[in-house]
Protein backbone atom coordinates (compact mmCIF):
# COMPACT_ATOMS: atom_id res chain seq x y z
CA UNK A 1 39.29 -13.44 -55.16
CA UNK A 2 38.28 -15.80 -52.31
CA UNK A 3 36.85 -18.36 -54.77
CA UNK A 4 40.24 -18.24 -57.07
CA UNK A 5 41.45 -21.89 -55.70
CA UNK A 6 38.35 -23.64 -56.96
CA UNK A 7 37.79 -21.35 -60.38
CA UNK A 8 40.66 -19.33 -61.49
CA UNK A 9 43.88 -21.52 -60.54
CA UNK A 10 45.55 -23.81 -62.68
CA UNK A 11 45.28 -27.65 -62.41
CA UNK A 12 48.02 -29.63 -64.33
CA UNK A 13 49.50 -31.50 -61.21
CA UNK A 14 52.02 -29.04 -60.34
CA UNK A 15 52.29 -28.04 -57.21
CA UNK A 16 51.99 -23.93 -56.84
CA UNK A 17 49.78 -23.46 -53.55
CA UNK A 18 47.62 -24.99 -50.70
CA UNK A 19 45.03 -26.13 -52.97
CA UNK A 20 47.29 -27.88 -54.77
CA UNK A 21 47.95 -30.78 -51.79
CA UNK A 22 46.80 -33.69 -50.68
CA UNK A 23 45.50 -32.39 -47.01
CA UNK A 24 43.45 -29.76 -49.31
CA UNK A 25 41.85 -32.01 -51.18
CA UNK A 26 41.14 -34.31 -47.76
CA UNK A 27 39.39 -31.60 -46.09
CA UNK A 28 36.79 -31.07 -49.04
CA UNK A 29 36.25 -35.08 -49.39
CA UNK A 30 35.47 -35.28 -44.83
CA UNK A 31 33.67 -32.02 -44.94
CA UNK A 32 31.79 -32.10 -47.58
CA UNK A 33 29.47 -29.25 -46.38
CA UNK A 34 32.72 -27.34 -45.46
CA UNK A 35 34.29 -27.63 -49.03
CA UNK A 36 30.69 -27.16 -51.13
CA UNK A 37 31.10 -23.75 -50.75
CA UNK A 38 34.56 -22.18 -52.25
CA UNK A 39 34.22 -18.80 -50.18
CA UNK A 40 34.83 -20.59 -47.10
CA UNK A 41 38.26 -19.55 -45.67
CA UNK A 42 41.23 -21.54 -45.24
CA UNK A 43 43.88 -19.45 -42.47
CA UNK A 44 47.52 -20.07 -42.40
CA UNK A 45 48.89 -18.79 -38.67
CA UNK A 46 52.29 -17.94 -38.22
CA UNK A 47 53.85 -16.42 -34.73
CA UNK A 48 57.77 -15.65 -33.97
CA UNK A 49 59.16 -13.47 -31.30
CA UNK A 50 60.68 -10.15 -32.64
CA UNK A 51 61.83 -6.88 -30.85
CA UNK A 52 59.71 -3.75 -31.34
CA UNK A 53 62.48 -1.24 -30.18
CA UNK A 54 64.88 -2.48 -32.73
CA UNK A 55 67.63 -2.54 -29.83
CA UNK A 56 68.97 -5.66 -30.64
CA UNK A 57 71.03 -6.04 -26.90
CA UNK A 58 67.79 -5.69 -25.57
CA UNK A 59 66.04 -8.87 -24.35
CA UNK A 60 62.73 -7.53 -25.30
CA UNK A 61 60.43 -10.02 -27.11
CA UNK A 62 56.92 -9.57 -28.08
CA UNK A 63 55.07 -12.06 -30.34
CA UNK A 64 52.64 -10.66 -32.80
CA UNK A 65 50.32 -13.84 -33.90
CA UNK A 66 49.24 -13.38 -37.79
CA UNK A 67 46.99 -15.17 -39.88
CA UNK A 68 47.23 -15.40 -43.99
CA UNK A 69 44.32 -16.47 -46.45
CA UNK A 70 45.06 -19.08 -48.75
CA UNK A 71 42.12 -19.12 -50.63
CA UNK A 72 43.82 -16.08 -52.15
CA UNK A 73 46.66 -17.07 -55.02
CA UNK A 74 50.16 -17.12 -54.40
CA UNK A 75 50.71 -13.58 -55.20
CA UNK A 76 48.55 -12.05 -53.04
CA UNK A 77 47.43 -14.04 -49.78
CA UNK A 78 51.28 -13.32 -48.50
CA UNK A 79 51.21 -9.79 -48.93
CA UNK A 80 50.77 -7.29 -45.73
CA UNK A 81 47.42 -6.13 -47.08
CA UNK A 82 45.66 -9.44 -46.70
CA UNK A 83 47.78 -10.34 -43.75
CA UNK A 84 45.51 -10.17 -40.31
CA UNK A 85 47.05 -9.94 -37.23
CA UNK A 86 44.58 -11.17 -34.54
CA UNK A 87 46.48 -11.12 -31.39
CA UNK A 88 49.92 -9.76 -30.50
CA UNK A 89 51.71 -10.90 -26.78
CA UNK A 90 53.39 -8.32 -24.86
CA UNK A 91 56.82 -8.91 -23.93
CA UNK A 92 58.99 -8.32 -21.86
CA UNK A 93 59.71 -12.12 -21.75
CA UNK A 94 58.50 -14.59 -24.63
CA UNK A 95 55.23 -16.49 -23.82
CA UNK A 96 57.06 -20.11 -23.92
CA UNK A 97 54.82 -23.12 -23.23
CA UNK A 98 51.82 -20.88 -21.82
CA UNK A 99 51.23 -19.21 -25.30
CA UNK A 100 48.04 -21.16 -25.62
CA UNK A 101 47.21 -18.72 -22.33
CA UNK A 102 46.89 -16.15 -24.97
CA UNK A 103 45.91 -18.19 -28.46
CA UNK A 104 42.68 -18.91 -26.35
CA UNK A 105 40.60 -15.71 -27.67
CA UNK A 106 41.63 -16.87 -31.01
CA UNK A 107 40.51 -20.50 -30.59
CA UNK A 108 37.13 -19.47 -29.42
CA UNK A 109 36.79 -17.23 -32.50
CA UNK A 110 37.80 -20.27 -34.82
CA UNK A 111 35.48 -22.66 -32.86
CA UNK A 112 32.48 -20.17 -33.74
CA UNK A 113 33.85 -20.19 -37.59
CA UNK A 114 33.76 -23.29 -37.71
CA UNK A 115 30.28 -24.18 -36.94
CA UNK A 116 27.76 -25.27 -39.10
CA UNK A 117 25.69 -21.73 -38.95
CA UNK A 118 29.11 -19.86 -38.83
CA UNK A 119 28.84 -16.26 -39.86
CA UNK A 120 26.35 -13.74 -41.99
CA UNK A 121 28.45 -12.11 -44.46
CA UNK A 122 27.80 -9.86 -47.30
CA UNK A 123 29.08 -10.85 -50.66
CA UNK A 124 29.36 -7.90 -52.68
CA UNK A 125 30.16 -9.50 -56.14
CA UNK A 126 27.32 -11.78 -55.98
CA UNK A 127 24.70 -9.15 -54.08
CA UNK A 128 23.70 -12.31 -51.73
CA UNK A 129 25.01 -12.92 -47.80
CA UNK A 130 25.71 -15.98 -46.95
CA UNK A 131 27.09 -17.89 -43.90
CA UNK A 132 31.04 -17.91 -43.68
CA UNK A 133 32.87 -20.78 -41.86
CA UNK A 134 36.87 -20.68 -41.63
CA UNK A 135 39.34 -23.61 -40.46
CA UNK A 136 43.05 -23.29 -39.58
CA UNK A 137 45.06 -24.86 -42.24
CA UNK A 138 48.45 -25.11 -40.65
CA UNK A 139 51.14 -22.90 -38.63
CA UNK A 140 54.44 -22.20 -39.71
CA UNK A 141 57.38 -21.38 -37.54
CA UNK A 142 60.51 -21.38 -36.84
CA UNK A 143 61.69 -24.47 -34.61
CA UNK A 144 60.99 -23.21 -31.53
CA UNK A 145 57.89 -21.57 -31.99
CA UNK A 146 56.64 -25.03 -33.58
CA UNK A 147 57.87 -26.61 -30.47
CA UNK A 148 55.72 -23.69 -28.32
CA UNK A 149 52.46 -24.35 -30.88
CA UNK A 150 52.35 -28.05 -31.16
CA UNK A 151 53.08 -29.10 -27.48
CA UNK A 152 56.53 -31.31 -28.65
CA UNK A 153 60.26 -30.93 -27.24
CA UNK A 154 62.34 -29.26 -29.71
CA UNK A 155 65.41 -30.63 -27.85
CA UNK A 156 66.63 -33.35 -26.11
CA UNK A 157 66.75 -37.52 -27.41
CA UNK A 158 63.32 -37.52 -28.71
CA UNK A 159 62.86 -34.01 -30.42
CA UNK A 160 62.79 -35.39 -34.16
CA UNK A 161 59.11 -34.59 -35.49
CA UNK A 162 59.39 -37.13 -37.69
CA UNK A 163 61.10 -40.12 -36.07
CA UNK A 164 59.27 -39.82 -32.99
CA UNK A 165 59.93 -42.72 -30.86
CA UNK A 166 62.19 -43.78 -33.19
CA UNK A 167 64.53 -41.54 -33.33
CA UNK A 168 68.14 -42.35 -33.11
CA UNK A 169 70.00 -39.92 -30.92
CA UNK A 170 73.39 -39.58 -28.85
CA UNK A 171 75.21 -37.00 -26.63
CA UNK A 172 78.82 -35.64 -27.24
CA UNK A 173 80.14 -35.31 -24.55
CA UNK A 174 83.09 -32.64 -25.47
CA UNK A 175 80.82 -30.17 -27.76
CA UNK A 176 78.02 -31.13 -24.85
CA UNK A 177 75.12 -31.44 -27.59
CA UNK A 178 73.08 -33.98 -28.83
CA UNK A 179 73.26 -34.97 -32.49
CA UNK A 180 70.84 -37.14 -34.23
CA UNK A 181 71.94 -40.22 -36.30
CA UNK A 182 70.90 -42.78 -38.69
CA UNK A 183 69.91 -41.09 -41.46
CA UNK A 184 71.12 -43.16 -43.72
CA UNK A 185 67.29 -44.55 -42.63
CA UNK A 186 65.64 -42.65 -45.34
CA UNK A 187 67.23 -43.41 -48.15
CA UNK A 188 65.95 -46.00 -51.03
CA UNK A 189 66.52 -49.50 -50.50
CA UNK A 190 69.05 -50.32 -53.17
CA UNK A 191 71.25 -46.88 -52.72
CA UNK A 192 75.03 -47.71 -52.27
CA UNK A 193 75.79 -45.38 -49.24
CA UNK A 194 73.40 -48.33 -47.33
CA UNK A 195 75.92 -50.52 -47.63
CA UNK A 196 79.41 -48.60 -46.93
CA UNK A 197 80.40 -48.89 -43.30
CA UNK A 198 83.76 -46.54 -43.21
CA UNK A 199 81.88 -43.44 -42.10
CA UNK A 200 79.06 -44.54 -40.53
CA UNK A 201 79.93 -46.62 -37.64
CA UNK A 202 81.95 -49.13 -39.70
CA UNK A 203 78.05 -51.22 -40.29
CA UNK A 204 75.77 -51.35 -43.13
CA UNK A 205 72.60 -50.11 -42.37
CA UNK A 206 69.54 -52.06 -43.98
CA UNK A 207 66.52 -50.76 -41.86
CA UNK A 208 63.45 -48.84 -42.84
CA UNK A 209 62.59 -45.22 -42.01
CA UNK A 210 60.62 -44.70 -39.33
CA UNK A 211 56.97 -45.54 -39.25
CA UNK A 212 55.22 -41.96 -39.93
CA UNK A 213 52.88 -41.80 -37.34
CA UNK A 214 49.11 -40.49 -38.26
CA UNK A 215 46.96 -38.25 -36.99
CA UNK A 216 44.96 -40.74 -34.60
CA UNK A 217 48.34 -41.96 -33.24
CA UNK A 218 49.70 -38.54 -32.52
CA UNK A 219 46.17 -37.48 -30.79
CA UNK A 220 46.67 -40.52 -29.03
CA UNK A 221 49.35 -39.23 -27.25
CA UNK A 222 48.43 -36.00 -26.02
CA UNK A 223 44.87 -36.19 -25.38
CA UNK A 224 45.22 -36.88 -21.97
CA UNK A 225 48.42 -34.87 -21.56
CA UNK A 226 47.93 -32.47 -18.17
CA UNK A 227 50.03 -29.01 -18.16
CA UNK A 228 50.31 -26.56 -15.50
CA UNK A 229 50.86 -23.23 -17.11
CA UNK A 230 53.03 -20.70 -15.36
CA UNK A 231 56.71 -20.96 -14.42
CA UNK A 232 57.21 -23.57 -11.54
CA UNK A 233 57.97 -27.14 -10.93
CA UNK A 234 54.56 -28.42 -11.85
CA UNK A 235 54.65 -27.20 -15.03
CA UNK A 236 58.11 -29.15 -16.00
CA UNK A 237 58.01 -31.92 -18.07
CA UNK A 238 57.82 -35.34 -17.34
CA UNK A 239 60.36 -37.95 -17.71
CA UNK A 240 60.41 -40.61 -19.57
CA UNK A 241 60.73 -44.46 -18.67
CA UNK A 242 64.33 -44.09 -19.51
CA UNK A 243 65.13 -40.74 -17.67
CA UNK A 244 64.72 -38.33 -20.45
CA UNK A 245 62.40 -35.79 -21.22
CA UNK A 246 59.04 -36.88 -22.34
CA UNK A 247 58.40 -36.47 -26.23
CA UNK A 248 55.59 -34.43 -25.08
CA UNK A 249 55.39 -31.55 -23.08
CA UNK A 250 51.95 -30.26 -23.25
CA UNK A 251 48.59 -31.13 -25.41
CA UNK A 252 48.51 -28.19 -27.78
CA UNK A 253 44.64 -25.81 -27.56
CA UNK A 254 44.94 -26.66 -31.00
CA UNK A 255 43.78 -29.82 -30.55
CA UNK A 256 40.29 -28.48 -29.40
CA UNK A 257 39.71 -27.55 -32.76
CA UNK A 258 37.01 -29.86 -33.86
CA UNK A 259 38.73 -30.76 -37.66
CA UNK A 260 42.67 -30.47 -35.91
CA UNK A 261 42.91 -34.41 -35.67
CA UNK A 262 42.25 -34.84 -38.81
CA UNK A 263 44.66 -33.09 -40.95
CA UNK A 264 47.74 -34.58 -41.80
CA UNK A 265 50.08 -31.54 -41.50
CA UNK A 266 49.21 -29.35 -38.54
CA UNK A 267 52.71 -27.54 -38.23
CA UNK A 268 55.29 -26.57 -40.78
CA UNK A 269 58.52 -25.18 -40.42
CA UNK A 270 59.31 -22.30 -42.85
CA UNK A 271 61.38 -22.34 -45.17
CA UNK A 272 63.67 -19.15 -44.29
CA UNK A 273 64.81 -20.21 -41.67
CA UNK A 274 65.41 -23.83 -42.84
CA UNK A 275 67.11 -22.39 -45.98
CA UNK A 276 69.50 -20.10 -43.75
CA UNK A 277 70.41 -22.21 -41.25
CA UNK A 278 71.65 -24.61 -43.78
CA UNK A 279 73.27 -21.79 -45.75
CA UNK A 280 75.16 -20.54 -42.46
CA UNK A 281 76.19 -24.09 -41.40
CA UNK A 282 77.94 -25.25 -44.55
CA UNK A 283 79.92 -22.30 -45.25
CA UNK A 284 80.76 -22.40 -41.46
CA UNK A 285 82.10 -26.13 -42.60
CA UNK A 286 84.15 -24.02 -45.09
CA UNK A 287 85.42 -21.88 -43.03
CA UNK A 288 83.96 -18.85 -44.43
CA UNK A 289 80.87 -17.33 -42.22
CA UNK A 290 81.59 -16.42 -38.97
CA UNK A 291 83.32 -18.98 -36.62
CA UNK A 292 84.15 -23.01 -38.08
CA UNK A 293 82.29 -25.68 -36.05
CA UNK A 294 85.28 -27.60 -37.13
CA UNK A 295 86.97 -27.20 -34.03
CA UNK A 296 89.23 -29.32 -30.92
CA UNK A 297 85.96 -30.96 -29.38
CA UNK A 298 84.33 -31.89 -32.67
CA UNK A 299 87.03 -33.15 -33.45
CA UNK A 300 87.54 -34.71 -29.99
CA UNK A 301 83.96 -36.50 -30.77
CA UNK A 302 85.04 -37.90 -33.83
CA UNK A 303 87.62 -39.73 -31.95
CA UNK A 304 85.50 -40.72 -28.53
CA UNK A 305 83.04 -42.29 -30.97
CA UNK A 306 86.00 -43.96 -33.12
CA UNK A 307 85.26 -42.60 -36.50
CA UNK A 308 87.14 -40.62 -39.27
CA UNK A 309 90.54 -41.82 -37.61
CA UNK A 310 92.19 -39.17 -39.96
CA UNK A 311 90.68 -35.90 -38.54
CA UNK A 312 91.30 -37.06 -34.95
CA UNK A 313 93.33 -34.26 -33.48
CA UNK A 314 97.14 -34.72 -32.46
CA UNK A 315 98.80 -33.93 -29.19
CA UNK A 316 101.99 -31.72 -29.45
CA UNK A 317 104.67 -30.01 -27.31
CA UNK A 318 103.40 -28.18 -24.31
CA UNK A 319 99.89 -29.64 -24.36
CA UNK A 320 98.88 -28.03 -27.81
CA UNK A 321 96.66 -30.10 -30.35
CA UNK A 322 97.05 -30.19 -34.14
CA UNK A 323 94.07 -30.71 -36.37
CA UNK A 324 95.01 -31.82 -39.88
CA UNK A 325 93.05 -30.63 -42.49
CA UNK A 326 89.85 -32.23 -43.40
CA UNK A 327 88.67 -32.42 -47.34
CA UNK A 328 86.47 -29.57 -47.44
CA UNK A 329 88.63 -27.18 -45.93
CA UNK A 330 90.07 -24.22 -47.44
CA UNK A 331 93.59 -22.84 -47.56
CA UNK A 332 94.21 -19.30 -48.14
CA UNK A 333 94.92 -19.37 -52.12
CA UNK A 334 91.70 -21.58 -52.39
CA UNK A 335 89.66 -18.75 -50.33
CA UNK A 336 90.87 -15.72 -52.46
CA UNK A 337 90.25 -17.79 -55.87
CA UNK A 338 86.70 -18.22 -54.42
CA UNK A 339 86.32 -14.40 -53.30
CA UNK A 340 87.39 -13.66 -56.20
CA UNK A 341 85.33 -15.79 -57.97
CA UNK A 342 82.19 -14.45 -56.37
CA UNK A 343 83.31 -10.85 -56.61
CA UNK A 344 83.14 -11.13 -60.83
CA UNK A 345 79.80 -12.88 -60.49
CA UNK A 346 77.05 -10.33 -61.98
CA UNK A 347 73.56 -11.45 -62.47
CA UNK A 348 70.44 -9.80 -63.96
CA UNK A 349 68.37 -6.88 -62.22
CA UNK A 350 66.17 -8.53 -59.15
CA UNK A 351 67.70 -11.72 -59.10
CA UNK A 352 69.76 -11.53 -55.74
CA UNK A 353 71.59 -8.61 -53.95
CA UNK A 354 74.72 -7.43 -54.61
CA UNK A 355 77.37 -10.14 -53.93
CA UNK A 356 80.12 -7.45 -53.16
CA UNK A 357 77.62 -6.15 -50.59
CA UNK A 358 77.50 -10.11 -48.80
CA UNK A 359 80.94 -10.52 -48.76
CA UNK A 360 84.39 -8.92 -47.58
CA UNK A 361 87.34 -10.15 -49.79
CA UNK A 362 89.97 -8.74 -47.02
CA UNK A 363 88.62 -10.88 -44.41
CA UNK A 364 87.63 -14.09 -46.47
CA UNK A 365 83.77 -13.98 -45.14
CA UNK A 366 80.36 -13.73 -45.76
CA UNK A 367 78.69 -11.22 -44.00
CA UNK A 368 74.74 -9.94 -43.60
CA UNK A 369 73.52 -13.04 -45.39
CA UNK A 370 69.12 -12.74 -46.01
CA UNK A 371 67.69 -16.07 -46.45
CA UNK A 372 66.79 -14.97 -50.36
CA UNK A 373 71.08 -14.43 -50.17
CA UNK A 374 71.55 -18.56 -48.72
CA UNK A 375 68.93 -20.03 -51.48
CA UNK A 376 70.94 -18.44 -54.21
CA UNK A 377 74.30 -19.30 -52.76
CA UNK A 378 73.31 -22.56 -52.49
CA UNK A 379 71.37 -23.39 -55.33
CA UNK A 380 73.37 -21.89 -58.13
CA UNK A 381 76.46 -19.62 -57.13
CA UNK A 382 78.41 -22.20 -54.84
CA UNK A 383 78.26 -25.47 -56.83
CA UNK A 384 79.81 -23.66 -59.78
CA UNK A 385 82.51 -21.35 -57.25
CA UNK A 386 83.82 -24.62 -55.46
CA UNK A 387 83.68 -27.17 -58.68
CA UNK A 388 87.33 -26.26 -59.05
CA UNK A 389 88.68 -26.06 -55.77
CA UNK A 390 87.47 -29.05 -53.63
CA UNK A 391 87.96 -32.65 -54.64
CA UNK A 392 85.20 -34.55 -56.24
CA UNK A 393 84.61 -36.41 -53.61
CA UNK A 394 83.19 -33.51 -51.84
C-alpha cells in the first residue's frame, strides 16, 4: 500500500490526492534520490486544541499533534488506523507561540528521516529491508493553529497569507474589527464588477493581485527572525515601521527542516472549518443561525465609510435607530416558506443528516450544523430554497 501513488493510482489529470499536485511532482524532480524510491513516506501533520473532559465550560485545552500518510490512497491514509499521533501537549492552557517548545522531539525525528542513510526497515511484501526516509508534506489547521505552526499573525493589518505586504486592510471603528478589502484584486482583467464603483468605494479598480511571494522570499523573511519563548514582554512582537504588528512573529522550527524552503505549500487551512465558517456567516446574513451580524454598528460602518447610503441606519424618537431592510433579508412569511421548504426536502440514504434534525421551524433557525451539514446547504439545498424568495440580484 505505501507504493500505491506511483503504481496503483490513476493518472488522467484529475486531481484526487497529494500525488496528484504540482509540489508532489517538485519534490521527486529536486530530490531525485528522495523520489527514486516510492516507499519513501510523505506525512501530512495536523494539530488543533480540543478538550479531553468533554466539559465544554471548562477552559481545558490539550493539543494532540497527528501525522497522516499520503502515500496511502484517499480512502485509507485518513482513517484512525493509519493515523499516528506522535506527540500530544498537556493543557491546562494551549501552547500558543511556544508550540515549537514541544514540536522539537518531532523535528529531530524528521531530521534523522530525512537523511540520506535514514532508516533499516523490513519490507515484508518484497522479503528485502531497505533504508526508509520520510519528509513533512504540509500541515493543516484551523486559522489559528496555522498562525501558531507557521510563525505569521493571524490578526491585525497584515494577517492575509496571501497578500502579504500587500494587503489592503482598515479598522471599523464601531464593530472595533478589522476587515480586509480590495478583493475585487483577484478577479480577471476584463470582469465587469472591475469597473462598477457604487459599492466599492464609488472607484473602479484596475490593479493586479498581489505578487505571490515564493518560497526564497518568504525564508527571506524569517530566517533571521529572534523569538523569546515563554509569556513576557520579550517574547511580544515587534512593530512595524508604521506602528503595527510585524507580519511575522516568530521563524517557525519548521524551517530547520532541510527540504521546508523548498516546497511551495507548507501550511493549509482545512477545509471544515473553511466550509463552516462560511456556512454559519451567510445564513447569519439571513438571519437564520444564531445572532445577524447585520446589526446598529455594521450598519454604523457602512455610513462612517460613506457607502450603501440606503442601509445607513435612521435616528428616531427618544434616541432609537431604525435599520431598513437590506436585500437579502428575510421577513417572517419568507422564513416559514423556506422552513418549510427545507422541512419537505428528503434525500437518499448517506447523503446528509436529517434536515428536520438541523433545523427548528418554531424558532426560524438552524441549529447543530456539522461542517458535512454547511457543504450540503451550500452547495445544493440553499440555491434551490432561496431561488424564489430573494431578488435576482442577490
Amino acid at each position: 500500500m505505501m507504493r500505491w501513488h506511483a503504481e496503483e493510482r490513476q493518472q488522467d489529470g484529475m486531481l484526487r490526492h497529494p500525488a496528484d499536485g504540482s509540489q508532489w511532482r517538485n519534490i521527486d524532480r529536486k530530490f531525485k534520490d528522495f523520489g527514486k524510491d516510492t516507499r519513501n513516506i510523505r506525512f501530512g501533520l495536523s494539530t488543533d486544541g480540543m478538550n479531553p473532559f468533554g466539559e465544554m465550560s471548562s477552559g481545558h485545552s490539550t493539543w494532540p499533534v497527528t501525522m497522516c500518510i499520503y502515500n496511502l490512497p484517499p480512502w485509507l491514509c485518513m482513517k484512525r488506523k493509519y493515523i499516528i499521533m506522535p506527540i500530544i501537549i498537556q493543557g491546562p492552557k494551549q501552547p500558543g507561540n511556544d508550540i515549537d517548545v514541544y514540536l522539537r522531539p518531532l523535528v529531530e525525528d524528521l531530521k534523522l528521516l530525512w537523511k540520506k542513510e535514514g532508516v533499516p526497515v523490513w519490507d515484508e511484501d518484497k522479503q528485502e529491508e531497505f533504508n526508509l526516509r520520510a519528509l513533512l508534506f504540509v500541515t493543516i489547521n484551523d486559522w489559528p493553529a496555522l498562525s501558531n505552526l507557521s510563525g505569521q499573525c493571524n490578526k491585525g493589518y497584515k494577517a492575509c497569507t496571501h497578500c502579504m505586504d500587500e494587503t489592503e486592510s482598515t479598522y471599523l471603528k464601531h464593530c472595533r474589527k478589522v476587515i480586509y478589502m480590495g478583493h475585487r484584486r483577484f478577479l480577471a482583467a476584463n470582469h465587469s464588477v472591475r469597473k462598477k464603483g457604487k459599492h466599492f468605494e464609488h472607484k473602479a479598480d484596475h490593479r493586479t493581485n498581489p505578487k505571490h511571494c515564493s518560497r526564497k522570499i518568504v525564508f527571506a523573511m524569517v530566517k533571521d527572525l529572534k523569538v523569546v519563548f515563554g509569556k513576557g514582554p520579550g517574547s511580544q512582537p515587534i512593530e512595524s515601521e508604521d506602528g503595527h504588528a510585524a507580519m511575522w512573529k516568530n521563524n517557525s522550527i519548521f524551517w530547520e527542516l532541510p527540504y521546508w524552503e523548498f516546497l511551495d505549500v507548507r501550511h493549509a487551512i482545512d477545509v471544515m472549518h473553511l466550509t463552516k465558517n462560511l456556512c454559519v456567516n451567510l445564513l447569519g446574513f439571513l438571519g437564520v443561525y444564531r445572532k445577524s451580524k447585520d446589526t446598529l454598528e455594521a450598519r454604523n460602518d457602512l455610513k462612517y465609510m460613506e457607502q450603501r447610503g440606503d442601509l445607513h441606519p435612521e435616528t428616531k424618537e427618544k434616541g432609537s435607530h431604525y435599520l431598513s431592510p437590506a436585500s437579502y433579508t428575510l421577513s417572517k412569511a419568507e422564513k416559514e416558506s423556506m422552513f418549510e421548504c427545507l422541512e419537505s426536502i428528503k434525500v437518499p440514504f448517506g447523503y446528509s443528516t436529517n434536515i428536520k434534525r438541523i433545523i427548528s421551524t418554531k424558532e426560524k433557525k438552524f441549529t447543530n450544523l456539522k461542517s458535512h451539514d454547511c457543504h450540503v446547504l451550500m452547495t445544493q439545498l440553499l440555491p434551490v430554497v432561496i431561488r424564489g424568495i430573494l431578488p435576482n440580484n442577490v
